[in-house]
N, C-alpha and C. Protein backbone atom coordinates (compact mmCIF):
# COMPACT_ATOMS: atom_id res chain seq x y z
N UNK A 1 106.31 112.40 109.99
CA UNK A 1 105.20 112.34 110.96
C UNK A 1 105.43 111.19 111.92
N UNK A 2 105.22 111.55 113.05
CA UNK A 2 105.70 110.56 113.81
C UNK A 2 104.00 109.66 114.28
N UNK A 3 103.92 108.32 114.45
CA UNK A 3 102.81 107.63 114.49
C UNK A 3 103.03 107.04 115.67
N UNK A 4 104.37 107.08 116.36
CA UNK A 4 103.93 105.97 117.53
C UNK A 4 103.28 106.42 118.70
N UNK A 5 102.44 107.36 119.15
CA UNK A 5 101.70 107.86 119.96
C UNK A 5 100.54 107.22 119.90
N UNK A 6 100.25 106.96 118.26
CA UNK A 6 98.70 106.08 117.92
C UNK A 6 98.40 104.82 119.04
N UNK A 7 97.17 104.63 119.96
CA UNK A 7 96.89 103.53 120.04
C UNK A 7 97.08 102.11 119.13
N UNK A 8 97.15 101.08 119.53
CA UNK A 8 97.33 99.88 118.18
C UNK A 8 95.95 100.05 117.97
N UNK A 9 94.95 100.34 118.41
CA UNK A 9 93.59 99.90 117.99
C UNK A 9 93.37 100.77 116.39
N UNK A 10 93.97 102.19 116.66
CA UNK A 10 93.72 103.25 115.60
C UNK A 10 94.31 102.56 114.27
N UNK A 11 95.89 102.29 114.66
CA UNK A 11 96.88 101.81 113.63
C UNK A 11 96.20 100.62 112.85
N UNK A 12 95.55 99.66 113.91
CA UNK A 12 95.02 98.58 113.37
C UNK A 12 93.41 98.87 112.04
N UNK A 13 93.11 100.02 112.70
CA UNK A 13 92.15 100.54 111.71
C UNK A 13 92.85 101.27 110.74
N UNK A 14 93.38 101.83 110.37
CA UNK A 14 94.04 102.11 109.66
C UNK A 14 94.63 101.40 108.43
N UNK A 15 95.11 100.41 109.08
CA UNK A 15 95.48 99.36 107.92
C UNK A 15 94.65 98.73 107.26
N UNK A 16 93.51 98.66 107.97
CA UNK A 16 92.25 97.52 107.60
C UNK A 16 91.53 98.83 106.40
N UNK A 17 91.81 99.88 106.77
CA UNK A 17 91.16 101.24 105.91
C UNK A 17 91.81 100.83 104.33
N UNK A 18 93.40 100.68 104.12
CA UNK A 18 94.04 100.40 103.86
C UNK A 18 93.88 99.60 103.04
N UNK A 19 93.62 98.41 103.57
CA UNK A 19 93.61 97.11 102.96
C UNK A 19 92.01 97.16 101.74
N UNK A 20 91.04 97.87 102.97
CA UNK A 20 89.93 98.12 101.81
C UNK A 20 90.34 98.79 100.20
N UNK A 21 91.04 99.93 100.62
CA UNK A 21 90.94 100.79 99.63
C UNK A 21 92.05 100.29 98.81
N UNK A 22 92.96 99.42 98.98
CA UNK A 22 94.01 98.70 97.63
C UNK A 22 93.42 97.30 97.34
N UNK A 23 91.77 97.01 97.83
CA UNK A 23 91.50 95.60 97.08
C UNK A 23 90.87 95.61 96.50
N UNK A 24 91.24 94.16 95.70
CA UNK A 24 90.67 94.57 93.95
C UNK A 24 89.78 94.98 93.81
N UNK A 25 89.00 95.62 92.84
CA UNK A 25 87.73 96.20 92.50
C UNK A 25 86.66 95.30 92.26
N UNK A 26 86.95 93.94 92.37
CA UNK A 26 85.82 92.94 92.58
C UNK A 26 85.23 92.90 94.13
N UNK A 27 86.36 93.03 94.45
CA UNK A 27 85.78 93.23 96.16
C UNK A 27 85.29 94.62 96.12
N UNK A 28 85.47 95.43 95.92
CA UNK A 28 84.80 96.89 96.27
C UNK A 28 83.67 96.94 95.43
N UNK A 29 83.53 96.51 94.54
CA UNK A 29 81.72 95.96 94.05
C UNK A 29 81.18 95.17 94.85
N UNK A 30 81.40 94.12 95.47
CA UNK A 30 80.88 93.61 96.10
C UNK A 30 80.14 93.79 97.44
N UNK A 31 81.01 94.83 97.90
CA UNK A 31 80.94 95.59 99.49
C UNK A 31 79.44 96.30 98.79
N UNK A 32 79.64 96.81 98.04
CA UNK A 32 78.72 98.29 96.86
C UNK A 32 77.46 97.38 96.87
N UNK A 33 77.42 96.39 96.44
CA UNK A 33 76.33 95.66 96.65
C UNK A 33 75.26 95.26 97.75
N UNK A 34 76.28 94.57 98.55
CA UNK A 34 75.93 94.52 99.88
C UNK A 34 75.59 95.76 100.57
N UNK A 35 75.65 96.90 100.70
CA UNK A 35 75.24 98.44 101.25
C UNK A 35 74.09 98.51 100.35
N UNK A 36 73.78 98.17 99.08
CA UNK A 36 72.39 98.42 98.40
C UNK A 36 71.52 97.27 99.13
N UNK A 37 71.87 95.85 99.40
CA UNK A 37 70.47 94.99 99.99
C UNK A 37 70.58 95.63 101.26
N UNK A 38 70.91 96.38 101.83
CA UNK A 38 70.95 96.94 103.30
C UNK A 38 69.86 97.91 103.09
């Protein structure tokens, strides 16, 4: 698949997507939390 057509803005989301979904599971409770006092 070729990606370099992507804007950097997309790519840059992407990674940050990324970065959410491989950090530790203390952080992804924490996010979980924060969306419940919301």
């Amino acid at each position: 698949m070729e990606i370099d057509y992507f804007p950097s803005h997309i790519m840059e989301e992407i990674k940050n997507t990324w970065e959410i979904w491989n950090s530790p599971p203390r952080l992804s409770t924490d996010s979980l939390h924060l969306d419940d006092i919301e």
